[in-house]
PDB file of N, CA and C in Angstrom:
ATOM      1  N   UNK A   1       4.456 -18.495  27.880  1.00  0.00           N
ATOM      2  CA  UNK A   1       5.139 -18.366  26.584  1.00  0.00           C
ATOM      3  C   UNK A   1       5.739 -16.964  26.477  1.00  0.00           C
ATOM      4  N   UNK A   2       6.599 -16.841  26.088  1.00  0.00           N
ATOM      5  CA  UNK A   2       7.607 -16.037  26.124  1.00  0.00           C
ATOM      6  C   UNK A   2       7.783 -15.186  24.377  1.00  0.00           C
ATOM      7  N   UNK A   3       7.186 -14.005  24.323  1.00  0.00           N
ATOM      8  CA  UNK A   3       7.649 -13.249  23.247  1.00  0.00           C
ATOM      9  C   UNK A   3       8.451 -12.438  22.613  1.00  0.00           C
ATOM     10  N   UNK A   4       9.401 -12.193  21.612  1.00  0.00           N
ATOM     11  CA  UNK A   4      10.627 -11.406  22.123  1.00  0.00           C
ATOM     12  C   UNK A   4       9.764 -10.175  20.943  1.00  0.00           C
ATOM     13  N   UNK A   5       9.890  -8.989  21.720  1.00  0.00           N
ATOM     14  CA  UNK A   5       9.108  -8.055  20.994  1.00  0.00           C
ATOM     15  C   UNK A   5       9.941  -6.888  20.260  1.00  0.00           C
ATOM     16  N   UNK A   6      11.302  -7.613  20.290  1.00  0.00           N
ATOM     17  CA  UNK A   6      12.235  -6.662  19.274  1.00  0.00           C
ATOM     18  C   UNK A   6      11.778  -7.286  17.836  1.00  0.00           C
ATOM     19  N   UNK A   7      11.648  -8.223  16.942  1.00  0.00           N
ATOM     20  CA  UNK A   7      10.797  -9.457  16.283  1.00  0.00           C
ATOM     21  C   UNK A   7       9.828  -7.748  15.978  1.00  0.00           C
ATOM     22  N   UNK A   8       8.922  -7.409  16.691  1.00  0.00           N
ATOM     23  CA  UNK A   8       7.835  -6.867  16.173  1.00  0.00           C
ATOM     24  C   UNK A   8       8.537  -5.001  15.697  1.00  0.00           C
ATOM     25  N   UNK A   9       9.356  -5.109  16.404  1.00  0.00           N
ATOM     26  CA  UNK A   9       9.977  -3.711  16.527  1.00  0.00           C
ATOM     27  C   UNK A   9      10.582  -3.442  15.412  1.00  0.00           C
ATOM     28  N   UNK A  10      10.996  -4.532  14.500  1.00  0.00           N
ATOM     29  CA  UNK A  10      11.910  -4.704  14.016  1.00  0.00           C
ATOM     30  C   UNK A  10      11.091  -4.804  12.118  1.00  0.00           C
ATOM     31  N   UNK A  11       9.816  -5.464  12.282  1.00  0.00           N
ATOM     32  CA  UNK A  11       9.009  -5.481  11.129  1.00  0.00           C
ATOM     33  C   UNK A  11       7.626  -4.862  11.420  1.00  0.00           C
ATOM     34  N   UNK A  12       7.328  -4.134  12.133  1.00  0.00           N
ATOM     35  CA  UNK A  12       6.107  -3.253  12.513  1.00  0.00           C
ATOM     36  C   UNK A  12       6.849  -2.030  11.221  1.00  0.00           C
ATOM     37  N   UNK A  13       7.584  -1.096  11.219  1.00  0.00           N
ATOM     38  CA  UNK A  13       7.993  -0.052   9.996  1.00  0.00           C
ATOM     39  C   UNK A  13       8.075  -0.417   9.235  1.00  0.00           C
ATOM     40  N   UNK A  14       8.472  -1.769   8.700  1.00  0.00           N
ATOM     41  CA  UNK A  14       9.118  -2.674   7.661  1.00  0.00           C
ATOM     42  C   UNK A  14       7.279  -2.549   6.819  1.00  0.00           C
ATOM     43  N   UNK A  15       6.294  -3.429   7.949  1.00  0.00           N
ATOM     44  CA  UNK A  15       5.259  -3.892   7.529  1.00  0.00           C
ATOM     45  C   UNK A  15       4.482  -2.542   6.957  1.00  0.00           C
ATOM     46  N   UNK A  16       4.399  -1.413   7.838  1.00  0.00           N
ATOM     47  CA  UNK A  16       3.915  -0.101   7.765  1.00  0.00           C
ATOM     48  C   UNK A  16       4.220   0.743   6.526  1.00  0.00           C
ATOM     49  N   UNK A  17       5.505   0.513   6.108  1.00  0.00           N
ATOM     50  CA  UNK A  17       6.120   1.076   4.847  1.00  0.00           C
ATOM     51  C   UNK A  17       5.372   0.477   3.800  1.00  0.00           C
ATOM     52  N   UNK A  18       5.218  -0.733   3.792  1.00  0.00           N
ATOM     53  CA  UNK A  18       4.893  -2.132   2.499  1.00  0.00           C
ATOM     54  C   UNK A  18       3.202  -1.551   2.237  1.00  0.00           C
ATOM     55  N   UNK A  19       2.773  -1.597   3.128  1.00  0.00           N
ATOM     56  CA  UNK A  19       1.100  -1.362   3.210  1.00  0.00           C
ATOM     57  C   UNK A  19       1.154   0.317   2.332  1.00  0.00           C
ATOM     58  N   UNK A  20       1.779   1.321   3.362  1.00  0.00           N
ATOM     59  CA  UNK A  20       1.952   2.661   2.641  1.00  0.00           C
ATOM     60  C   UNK A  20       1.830   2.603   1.245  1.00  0.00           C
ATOM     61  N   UNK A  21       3.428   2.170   0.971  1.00  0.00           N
ATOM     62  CA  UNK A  21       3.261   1.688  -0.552  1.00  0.00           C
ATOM     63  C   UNK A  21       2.333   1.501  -1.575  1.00  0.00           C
ATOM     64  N   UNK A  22       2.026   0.113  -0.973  1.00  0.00           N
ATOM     65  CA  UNK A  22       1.124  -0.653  -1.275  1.00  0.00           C
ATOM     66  C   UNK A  22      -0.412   0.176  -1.547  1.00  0.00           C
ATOM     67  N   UNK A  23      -0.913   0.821  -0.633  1.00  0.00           N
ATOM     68  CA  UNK A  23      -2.002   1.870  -0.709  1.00  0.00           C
ATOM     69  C   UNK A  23      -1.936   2.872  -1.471  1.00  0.00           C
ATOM     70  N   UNK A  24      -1.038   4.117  -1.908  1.00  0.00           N
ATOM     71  CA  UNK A  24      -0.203   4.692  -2.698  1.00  0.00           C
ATOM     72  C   UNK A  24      -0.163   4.293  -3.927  1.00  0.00           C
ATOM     73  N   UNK A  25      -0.213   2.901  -4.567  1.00  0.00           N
ATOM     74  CA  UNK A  25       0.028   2.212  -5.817  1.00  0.00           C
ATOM     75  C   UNK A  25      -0.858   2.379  -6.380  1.00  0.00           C
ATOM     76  N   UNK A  26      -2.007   1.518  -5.159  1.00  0.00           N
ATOM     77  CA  UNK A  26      -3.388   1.202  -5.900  1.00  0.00           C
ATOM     78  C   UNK A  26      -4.211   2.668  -5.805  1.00  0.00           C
ATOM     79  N   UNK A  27      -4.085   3.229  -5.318  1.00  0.00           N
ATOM     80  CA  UNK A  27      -4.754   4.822  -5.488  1.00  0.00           C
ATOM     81  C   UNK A  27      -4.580   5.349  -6.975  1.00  0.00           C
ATOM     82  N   UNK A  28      -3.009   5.090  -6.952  1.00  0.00           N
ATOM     83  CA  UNK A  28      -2.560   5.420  -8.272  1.00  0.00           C
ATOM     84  C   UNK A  28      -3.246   4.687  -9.573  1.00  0.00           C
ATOM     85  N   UNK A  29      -3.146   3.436  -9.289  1.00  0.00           N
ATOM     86  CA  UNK A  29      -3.624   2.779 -10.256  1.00  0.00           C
ATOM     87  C   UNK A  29      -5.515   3.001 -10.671  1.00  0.00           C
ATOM     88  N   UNK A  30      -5.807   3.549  -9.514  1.00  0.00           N
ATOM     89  CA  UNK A  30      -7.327   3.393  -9.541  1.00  0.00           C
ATOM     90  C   UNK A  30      -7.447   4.941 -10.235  1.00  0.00           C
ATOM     91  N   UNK A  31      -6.645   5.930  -9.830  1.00  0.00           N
ATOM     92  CA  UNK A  31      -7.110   7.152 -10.870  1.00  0.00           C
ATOM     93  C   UNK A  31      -6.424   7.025 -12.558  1.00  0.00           C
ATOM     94  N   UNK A  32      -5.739   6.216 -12.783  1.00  0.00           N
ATOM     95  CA  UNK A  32      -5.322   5.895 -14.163  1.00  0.00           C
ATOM     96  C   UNK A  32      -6.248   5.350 -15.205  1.00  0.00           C
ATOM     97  N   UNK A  33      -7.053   4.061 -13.959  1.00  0.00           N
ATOM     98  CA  UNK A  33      -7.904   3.369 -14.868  1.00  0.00           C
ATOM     99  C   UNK A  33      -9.134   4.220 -14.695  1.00  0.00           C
ATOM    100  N   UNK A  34      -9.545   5.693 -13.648  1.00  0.00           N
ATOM    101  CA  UNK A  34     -10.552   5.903 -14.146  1.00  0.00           C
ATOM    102  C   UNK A  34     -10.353   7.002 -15.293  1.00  0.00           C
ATOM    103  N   UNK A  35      -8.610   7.829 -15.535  1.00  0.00           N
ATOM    104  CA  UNK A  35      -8.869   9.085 -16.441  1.00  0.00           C
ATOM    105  C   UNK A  35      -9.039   7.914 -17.867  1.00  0.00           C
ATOM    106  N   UNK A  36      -8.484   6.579 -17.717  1.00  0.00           N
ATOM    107  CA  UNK A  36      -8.267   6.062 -18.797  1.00  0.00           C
ATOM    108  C   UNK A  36      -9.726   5.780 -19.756  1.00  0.00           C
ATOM    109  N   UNK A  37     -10.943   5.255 -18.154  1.00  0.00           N
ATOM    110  CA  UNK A  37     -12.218   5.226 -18.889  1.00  0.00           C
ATOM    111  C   UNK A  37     -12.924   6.947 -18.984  1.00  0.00           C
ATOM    112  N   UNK A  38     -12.811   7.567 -18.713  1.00  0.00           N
ATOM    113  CA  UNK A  38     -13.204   8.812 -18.915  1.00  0.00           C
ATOM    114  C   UNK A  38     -12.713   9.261 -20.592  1.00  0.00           C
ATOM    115  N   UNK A  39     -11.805   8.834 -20.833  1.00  0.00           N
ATOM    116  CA  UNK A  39     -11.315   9.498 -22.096  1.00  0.00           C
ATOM    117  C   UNK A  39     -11.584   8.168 -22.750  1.00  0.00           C
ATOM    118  N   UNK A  40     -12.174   7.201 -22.915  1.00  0.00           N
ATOM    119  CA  UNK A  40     -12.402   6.401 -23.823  1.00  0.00           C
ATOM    120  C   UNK A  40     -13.458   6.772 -23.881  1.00  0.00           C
ATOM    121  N   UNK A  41     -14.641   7.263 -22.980  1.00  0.00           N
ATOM    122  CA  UNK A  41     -16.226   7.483 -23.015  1.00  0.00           C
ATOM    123  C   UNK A  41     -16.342   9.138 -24.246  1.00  0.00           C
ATOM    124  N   UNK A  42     -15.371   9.687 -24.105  1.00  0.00           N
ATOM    125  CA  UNK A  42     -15.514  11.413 -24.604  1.00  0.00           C
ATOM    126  C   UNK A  42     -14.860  10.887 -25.869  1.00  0.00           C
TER     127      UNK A  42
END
């Protein structure tokens, strides 16, 4: 079986960017919701 590995060349940065992102967001989102419970507790 025969793979054409431009196919991977081609969405390996594509995929790498999305995840980045993607990781980046939820970081974000996870220090929002904790200053958000911090200042509801004070």
């Amino acid at each position: 079986m025969h793979f054409d590995f431009r196919v991977v060349a081609v969405l390996a940065p594509i995929a790498i960017a999305a995840g980045w992102a993607g990781f980046n967001i939820f970081r974000a989102a996870l220090g929002q919701i904790q200053n958000f419970m911090n200042s509801r507790d004070a």
